[in-house]
PDB file of N, CA and C in Angstrom:
ATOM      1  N   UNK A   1      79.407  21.261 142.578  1.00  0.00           N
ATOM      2  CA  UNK A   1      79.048  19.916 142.992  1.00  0.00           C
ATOM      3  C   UNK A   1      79.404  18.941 141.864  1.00  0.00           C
ATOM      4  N   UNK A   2      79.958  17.819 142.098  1.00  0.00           N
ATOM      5  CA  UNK A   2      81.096  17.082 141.173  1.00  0.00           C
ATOM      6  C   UNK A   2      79.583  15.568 141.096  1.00  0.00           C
ATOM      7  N   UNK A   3      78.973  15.001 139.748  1.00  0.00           N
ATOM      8  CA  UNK A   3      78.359  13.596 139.885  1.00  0.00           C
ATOM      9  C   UNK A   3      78.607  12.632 140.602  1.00  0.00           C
ATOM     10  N   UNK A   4      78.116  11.846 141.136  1.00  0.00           N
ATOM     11  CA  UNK A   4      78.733  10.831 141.675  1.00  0.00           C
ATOM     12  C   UNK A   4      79.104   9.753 140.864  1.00  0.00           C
ATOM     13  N   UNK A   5      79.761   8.631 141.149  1.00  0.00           N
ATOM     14  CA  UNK A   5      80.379   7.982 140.287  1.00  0.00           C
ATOM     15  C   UNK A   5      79.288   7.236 139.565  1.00  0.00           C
ATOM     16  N   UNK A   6      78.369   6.685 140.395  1.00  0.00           N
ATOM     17  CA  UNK A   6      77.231   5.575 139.117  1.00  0.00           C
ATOM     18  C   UNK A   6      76.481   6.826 138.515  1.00  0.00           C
ATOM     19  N   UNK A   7      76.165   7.863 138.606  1.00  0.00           N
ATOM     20  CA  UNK A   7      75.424   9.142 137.936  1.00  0.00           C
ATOM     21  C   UNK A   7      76.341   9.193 136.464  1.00  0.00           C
ATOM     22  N   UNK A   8      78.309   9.853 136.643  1.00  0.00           N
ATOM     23  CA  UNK A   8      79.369   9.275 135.697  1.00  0.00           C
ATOM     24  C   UNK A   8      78.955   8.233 134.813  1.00  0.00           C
ATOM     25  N   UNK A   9      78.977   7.109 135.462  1.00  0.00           N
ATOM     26  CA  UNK A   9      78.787   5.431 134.621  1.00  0.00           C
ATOM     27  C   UNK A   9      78.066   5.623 133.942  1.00  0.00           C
ATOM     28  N   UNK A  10      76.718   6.218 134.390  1.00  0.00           N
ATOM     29  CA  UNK A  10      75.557   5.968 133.406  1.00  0.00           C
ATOM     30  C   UNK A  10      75.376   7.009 132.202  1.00  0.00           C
ATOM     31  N   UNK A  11      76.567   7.698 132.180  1.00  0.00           N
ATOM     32  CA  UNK A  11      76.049   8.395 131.007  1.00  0.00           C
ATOM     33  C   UNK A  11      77.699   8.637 130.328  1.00  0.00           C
ATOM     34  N   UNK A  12      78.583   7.881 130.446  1.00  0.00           N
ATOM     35  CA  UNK A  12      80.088   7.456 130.200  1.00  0.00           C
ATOM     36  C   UNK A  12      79.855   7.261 128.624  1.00  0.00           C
ATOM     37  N   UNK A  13      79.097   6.281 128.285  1.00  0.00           N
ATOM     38  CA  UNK A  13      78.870   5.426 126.942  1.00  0.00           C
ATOM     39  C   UNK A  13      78.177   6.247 126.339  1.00  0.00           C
ATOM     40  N   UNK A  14      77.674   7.413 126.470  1.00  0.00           N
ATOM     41  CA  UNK A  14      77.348   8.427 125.261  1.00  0.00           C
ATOM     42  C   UNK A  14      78.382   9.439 125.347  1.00  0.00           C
ATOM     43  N   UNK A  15      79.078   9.852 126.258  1.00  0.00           N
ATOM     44  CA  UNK A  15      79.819  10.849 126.189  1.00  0.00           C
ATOM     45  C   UNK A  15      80.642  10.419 124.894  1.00  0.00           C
ATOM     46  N   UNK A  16      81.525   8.639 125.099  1.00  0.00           N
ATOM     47  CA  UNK A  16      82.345   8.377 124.138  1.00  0.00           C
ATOM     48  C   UNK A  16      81.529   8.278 123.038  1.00  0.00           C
ATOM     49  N   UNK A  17      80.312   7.797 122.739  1.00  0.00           N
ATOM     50  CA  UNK A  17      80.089   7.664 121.270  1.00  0.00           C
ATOM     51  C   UNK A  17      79.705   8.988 121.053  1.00  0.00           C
ATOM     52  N   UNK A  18      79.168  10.218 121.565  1.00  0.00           N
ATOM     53  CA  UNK A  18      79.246  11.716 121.159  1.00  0.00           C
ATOM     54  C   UNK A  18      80.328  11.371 120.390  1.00  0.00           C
ATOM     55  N   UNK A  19      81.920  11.679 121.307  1.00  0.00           N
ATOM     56  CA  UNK A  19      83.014  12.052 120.575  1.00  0.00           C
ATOM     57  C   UNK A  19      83.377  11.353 119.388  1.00  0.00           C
ATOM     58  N   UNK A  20      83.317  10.202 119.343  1.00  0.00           N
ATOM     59  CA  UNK A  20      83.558   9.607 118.386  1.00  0.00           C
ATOM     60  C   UNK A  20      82.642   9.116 117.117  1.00  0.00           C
ATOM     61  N   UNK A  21      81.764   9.687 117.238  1.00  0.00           N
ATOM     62  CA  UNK A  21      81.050   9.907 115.861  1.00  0.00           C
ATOM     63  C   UNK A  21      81.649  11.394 115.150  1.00  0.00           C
ATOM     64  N   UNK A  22      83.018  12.089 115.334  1.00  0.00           N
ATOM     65  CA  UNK A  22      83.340  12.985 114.457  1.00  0.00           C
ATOM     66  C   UNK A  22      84.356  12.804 114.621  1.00  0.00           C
ATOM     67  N   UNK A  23      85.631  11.387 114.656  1.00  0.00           N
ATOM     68  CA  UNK A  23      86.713  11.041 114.658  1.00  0.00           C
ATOM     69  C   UNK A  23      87.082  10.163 115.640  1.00  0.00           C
ATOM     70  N   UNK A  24      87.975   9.005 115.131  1.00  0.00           N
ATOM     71  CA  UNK A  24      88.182   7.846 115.340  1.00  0.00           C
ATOM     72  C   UNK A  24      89.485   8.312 116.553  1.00  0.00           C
ATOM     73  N   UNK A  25      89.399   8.380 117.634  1.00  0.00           N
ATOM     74  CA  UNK A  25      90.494   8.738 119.167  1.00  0.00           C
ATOM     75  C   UNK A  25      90.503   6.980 119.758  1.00  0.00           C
ATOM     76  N   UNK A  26      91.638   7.400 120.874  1.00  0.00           N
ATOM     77  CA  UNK A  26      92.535   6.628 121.430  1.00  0.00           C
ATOM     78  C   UNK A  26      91.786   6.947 122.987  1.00  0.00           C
ATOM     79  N   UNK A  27      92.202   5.510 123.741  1.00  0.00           N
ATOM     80  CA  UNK A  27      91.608   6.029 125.079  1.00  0.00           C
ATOM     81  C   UNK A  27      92.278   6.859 125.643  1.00  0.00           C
ATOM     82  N   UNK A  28      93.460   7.337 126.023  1.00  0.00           N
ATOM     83  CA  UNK A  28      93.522   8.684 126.965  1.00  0.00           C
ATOM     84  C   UNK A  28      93.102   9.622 126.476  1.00  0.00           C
ATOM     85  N   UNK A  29      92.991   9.935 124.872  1.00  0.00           N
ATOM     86  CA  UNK A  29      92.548  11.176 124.370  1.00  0.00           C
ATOM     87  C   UNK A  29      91.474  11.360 125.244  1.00  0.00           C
ATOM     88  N   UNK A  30      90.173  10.183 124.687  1.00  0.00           N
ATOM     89  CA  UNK A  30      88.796  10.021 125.362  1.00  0.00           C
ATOM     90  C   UNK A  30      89.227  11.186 126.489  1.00  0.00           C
ATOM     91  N   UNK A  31      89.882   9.883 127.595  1.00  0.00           N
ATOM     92  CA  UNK A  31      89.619  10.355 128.607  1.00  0.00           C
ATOM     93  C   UNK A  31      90.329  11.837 129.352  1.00  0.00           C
ATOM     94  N   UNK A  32      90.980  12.374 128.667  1.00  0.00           N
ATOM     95  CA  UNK A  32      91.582  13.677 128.860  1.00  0.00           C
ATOM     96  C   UNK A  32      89.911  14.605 128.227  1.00  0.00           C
ATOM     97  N   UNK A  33      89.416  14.448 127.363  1.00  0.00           N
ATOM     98  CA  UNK A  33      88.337  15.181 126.426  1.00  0.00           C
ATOM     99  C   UNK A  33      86.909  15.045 127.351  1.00  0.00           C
ATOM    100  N   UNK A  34      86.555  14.277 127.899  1.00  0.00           N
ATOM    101  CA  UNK A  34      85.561  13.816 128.796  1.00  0.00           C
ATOM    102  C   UNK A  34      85.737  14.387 130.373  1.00  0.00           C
ATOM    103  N   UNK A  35      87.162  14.401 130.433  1.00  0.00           N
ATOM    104  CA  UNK A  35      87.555  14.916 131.900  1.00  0.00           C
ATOM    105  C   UNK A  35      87.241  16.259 131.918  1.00  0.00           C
ATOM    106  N   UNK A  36      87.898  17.255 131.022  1.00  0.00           N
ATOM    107  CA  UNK A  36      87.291  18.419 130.864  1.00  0.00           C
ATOM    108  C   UNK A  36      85.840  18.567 131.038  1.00  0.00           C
ATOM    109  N   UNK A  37      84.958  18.185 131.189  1.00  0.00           N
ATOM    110  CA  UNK A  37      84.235  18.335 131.183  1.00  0.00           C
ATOM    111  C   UNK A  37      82.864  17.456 132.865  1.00  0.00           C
ATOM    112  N   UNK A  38      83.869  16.132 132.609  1.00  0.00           N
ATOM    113  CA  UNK A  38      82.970  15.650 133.879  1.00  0.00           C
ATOM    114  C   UNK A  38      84.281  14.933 134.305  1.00  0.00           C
ATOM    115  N   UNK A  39      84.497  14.782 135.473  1.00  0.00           N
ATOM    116  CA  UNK A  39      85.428  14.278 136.482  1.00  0.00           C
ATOM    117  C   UNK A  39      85.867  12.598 136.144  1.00  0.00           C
ATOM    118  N   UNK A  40      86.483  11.911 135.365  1.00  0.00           N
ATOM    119  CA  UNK A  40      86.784  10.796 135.571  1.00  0.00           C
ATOM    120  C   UNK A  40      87.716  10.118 135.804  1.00  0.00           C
ATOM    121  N   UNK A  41      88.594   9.032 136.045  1.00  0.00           N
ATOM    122  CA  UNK A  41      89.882   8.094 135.878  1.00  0.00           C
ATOM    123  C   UNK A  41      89.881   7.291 134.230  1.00  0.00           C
ATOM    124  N   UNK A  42      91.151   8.046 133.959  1.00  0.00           N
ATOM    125  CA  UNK A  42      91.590   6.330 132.694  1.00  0.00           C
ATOM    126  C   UNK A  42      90.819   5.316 133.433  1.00  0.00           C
ATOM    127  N   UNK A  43      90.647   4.941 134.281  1.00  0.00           N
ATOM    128  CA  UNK A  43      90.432   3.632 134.424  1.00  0.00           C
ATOM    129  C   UNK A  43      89.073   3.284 134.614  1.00  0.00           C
ATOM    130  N   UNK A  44      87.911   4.413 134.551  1.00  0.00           N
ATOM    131  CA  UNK A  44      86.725   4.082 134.227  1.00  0.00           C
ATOM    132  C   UNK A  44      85.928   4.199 132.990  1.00  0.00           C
ATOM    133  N   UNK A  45      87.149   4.648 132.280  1.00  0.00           N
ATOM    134  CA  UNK A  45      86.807   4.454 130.697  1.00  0.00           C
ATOM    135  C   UNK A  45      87.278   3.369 130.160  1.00  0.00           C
ATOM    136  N   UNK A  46      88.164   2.707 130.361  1.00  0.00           N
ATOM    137  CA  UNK A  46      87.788   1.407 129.634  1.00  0.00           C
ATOM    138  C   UNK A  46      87.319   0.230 129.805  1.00  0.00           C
ATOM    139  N   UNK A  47      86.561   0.550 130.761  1.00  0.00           N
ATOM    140  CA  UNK A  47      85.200  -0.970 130.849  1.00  0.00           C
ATOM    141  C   UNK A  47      84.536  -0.460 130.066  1.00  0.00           C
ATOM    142  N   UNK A  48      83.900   0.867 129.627  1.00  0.00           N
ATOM    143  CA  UNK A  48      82.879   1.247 128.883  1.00  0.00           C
ATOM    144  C   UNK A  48      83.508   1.312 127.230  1.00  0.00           C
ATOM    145  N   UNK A  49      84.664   1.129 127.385  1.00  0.00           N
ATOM    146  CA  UNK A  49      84.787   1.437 125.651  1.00  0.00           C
ATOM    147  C   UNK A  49      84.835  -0.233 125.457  1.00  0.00           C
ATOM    148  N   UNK A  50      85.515  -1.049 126.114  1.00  0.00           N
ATOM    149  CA  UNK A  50      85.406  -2.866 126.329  1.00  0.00           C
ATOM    150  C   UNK A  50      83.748  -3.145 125.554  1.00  0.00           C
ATOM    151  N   UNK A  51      82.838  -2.441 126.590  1.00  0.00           N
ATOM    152  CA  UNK A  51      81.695  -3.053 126.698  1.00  0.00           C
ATOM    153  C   UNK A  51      81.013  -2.004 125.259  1.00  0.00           C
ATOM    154  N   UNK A  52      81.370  -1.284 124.852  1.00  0.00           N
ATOM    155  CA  UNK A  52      80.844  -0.970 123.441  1.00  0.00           C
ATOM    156  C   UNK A  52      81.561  -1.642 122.193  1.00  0.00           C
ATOM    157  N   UNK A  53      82.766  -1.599 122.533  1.00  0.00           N
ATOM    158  CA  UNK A  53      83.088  -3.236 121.010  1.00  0.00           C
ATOM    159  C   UNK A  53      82.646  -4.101 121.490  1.00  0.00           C
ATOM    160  N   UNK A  54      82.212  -4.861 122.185  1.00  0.00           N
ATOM    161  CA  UNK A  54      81.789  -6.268 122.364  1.00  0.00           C
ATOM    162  C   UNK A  54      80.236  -6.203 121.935  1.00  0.00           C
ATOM    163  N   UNK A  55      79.527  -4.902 122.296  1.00  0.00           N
ATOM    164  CA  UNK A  55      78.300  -4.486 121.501  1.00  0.00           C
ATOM    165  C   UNK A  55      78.123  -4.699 120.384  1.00  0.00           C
ATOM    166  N   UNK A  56      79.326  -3.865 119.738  1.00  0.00           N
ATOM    167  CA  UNK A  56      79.099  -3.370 117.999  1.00  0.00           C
ATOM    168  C   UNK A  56      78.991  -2.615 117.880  1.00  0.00           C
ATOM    169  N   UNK A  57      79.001  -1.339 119.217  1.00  0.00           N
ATOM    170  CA  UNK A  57      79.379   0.511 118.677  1.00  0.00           C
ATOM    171  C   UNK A  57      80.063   0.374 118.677  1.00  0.00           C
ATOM    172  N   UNK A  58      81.409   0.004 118.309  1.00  0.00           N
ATOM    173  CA  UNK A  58      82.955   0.566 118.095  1.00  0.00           C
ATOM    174  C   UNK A  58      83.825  -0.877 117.508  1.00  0.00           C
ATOM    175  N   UNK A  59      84.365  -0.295 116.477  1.00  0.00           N
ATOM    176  CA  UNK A  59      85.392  -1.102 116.642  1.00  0.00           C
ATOM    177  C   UNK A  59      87.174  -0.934 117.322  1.00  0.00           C
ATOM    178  N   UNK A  60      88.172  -1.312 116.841  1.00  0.00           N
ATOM    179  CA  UNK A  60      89.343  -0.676 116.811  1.00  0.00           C
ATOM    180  C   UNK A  60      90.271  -0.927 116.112  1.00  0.00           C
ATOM    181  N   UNK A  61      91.382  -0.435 116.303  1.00  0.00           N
ATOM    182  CA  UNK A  61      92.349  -0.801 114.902  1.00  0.00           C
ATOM    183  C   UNK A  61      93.783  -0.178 116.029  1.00  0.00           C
ATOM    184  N   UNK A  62      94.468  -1.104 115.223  1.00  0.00           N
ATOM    185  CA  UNK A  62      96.408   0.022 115.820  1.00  0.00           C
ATOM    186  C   UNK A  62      96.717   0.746 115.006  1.00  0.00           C
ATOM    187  N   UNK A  63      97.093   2.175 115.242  1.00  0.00           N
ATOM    188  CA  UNK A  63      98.154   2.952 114.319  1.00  0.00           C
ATOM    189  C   UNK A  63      99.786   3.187 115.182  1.00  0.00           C
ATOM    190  N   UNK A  64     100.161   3.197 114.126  1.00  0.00           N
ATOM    191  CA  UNK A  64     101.644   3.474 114.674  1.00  0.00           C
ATOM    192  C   UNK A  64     101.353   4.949 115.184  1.00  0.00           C
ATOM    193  N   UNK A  65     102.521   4.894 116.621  1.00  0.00           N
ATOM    194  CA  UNK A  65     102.376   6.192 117.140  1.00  0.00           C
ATOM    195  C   UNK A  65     103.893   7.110 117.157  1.00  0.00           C
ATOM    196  N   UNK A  66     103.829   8.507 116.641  1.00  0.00           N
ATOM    197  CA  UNK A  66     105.592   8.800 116.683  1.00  0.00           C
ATOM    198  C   UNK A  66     106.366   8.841 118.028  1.00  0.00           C
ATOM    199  N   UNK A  67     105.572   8.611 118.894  1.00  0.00           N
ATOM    200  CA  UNK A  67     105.801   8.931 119.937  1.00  0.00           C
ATOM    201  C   UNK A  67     106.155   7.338 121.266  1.00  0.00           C
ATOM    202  N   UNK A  68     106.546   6.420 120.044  1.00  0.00           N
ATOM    203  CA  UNK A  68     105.892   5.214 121.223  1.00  0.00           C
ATOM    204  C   UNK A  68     105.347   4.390 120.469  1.00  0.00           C
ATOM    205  N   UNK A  69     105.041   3.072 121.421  1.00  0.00           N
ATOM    206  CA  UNK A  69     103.832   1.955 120.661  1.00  0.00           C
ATOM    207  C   UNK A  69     103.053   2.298 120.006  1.00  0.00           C
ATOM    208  N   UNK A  70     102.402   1.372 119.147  1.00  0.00           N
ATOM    209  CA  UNK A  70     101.070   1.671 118.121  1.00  0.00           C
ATOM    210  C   UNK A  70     100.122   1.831 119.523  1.00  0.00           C
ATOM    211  N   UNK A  71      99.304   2.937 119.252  1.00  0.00           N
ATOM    212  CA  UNK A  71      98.035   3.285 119.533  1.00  0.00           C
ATOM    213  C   UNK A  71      96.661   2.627 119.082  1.00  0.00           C
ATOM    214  N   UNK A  72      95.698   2.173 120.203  1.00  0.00           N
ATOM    215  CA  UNK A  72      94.728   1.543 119.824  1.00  0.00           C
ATOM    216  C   UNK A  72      93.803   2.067 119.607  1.00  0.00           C
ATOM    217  N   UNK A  73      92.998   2.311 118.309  1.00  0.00           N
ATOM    218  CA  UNK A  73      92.153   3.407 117.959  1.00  0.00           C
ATOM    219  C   UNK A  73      90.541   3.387 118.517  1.00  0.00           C
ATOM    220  N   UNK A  74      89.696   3.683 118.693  1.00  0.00           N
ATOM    221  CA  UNK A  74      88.587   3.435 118.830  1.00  0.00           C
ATOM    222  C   UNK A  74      87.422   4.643 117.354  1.00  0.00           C
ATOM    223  N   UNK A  75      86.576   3.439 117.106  1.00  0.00           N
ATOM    224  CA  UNK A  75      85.681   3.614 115.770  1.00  0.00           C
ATOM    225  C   UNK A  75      84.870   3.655 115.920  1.00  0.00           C
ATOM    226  N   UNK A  76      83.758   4.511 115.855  1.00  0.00           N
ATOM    227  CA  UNK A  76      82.089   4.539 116.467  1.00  0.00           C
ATOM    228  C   UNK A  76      82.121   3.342 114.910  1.00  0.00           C
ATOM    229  N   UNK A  77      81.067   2.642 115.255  1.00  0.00           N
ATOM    230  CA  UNK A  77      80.324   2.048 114.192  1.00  0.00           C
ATOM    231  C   UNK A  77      79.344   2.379 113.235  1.00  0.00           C
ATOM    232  N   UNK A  78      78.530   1.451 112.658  1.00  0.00           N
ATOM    233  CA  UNK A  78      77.087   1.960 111.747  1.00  0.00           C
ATOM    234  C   UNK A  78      75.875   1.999 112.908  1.00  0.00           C
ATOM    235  N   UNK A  79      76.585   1.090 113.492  1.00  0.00           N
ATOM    236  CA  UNK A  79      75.459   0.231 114.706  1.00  0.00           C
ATOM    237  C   UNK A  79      75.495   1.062 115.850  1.00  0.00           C
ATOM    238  N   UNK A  80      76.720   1.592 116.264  1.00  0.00           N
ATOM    239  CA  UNK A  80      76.839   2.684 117.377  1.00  0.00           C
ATOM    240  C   UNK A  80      76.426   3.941 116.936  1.00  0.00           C
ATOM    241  N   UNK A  81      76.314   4.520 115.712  1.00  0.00           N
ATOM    242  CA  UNK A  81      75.682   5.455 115.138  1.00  0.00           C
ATOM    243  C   UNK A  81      74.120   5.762 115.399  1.00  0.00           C
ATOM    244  N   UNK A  82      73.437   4.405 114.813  1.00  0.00           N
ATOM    245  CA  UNK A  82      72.032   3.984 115.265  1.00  0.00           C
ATOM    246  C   UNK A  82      72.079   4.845 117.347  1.00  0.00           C
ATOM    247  N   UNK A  83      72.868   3.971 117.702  1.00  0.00           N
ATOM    248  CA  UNK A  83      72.490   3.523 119.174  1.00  0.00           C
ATOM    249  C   UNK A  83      72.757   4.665 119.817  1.00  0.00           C
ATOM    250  N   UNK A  84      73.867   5.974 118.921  1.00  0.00           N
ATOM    251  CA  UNK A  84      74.144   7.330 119.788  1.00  0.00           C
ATOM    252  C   UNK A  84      72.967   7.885 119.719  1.00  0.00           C
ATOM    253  N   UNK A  85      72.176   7.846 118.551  1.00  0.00           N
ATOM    254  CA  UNK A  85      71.092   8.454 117.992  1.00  0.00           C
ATOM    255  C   UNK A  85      69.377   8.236 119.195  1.00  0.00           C
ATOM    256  N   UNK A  86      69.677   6.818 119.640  1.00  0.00           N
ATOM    257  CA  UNK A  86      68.633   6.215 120.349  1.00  0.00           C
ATOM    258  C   UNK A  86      69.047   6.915 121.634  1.00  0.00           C
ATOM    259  N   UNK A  87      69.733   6.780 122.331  1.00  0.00           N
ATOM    260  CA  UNK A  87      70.630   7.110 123.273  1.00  0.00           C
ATOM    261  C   UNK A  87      70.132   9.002 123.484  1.00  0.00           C
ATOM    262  N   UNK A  88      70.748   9.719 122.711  1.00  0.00           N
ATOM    263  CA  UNK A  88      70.314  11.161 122.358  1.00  0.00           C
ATOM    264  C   UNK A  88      68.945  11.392 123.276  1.00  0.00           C
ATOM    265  N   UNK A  89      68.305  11.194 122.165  1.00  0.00           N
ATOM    266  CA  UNK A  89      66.910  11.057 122.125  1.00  0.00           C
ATOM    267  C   UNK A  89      66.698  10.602 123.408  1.00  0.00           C
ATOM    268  N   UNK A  90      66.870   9.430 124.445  1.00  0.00           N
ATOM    269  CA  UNK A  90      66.228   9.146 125.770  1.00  0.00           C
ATOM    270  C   UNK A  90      66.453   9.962 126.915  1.00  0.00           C
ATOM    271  N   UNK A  91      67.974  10.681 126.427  1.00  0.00           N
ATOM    272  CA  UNK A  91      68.364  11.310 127.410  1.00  0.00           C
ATOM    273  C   UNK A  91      67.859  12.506 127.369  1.00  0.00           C
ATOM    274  N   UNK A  92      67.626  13.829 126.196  1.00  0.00           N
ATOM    275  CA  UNK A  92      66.986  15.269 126.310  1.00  0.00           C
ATOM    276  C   UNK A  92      65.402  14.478 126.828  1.00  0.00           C
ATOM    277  N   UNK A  93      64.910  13.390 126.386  1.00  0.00           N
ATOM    278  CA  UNK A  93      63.394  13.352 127.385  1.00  0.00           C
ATOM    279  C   UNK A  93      63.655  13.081 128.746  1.00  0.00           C
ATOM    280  N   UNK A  94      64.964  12.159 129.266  1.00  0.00           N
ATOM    281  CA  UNK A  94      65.222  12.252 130.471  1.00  0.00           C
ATOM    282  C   UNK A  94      65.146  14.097 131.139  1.00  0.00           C
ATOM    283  N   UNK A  95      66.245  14.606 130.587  1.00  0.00           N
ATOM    284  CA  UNK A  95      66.381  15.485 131.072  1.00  0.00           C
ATOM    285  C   UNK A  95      65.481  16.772 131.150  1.00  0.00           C
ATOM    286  N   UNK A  96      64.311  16.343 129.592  1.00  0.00           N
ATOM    287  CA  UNK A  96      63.315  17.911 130.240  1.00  0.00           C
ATOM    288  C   UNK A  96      62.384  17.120 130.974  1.00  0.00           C
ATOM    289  N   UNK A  97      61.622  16.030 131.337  1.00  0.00           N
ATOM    290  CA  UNK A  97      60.600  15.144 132.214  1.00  0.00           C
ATOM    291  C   UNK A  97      61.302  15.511 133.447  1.00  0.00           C
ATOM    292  N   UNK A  98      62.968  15.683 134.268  1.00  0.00           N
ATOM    293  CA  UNK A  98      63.448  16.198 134.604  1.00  0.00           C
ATOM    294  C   UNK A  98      63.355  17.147 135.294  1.00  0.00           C
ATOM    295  N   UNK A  99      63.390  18.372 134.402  1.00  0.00           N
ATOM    296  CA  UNK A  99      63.194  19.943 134.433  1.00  0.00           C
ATOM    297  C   UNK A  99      61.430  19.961 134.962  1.00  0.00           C
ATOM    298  N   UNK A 100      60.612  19.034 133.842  1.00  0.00           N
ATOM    299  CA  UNK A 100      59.466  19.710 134.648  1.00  0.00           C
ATOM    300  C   UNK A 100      58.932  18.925 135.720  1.00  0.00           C
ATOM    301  N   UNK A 101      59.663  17.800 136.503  1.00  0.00           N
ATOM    302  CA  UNK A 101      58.901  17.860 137.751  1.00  0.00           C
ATOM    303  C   UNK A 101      59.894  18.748 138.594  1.00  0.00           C
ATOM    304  N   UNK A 102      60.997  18.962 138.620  1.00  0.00           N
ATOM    305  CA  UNK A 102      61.033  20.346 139.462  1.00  0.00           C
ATOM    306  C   UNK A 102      60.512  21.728 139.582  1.00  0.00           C
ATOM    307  N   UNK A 103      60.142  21.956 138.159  1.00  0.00           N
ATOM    308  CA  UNK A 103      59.946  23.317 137.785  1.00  0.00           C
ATOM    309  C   UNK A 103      58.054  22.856 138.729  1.00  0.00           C
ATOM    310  N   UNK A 104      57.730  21.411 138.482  1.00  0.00           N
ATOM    311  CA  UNK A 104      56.406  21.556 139.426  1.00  0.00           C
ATOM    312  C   UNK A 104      56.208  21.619 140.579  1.00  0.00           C
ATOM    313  N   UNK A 105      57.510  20.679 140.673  1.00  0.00           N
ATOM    314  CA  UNK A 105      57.546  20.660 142.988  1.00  0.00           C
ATOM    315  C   UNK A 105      58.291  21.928 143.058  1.00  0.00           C
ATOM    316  N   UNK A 106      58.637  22.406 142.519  1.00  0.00           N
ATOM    317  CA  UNK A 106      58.652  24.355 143.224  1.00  0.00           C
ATOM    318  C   UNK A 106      57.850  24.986 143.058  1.00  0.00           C
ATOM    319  N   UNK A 107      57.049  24.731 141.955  1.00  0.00           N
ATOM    320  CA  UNK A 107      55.546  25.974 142.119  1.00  0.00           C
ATOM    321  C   UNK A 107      54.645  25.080 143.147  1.00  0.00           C
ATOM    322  N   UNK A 108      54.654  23.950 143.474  1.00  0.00           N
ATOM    323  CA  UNK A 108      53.614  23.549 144.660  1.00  0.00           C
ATOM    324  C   UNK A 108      54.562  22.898 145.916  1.00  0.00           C
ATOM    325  N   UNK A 109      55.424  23.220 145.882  1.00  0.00           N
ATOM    326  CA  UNK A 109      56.259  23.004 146.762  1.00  0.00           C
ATOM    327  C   UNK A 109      56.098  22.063 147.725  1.00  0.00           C
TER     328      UNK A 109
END
């Protein structure tokens, strides 16, 4: 069973600052690295990487690429660091508060 797309959205903006708090990537990387894992389009990753520089988790920069145009980098921040950290944290309480009202509406069904 594949998320649905606003289920995707809402948890898009930690997937990228996960990755990029252990190296500074390019959006298709992102989105080739994220796909593996949950179903998306290039093209719903970059409203969310847009809407984290305009935040202040990320910045970006160009590097020359050997392959082609300069590449536009994406940079978790100090501030997106903070906010992966906040972020973390809401989501494992999302997810065991989660776990135990099912684990309750199946024992009382």
């Amino acid at each position: 069973m594949r998320p649905t797309a606003q289920f995707k959205k809402g948890v898009l903006d930690i997937c990228v600052l996960y990755l990029l708090q252990y190296s500074d990537q390019y959006g298709y990387d992102l989105t080739q690295k994220v796909n593996k894992h949950i179903p998306i389009t290039e093209g719903a990753l970059y409203p969310s990487l847009r809407r984290l520089v305009k935040d202040g988790y990320c910045s970006t920069y160009l590097q020359e690429s050997p392959n082609g145009p300069s590449r536009k980098y994406y940079h978790i921040t100090n501030t997106g660091r903070v906010y992966l950290q906040d972020m973390l944290e809401e989501w494992d309480h999302f997810v065991t508060s989660f776990k135990d009202l099912r684990e309750e509406a199946d024992q009382h069904g």
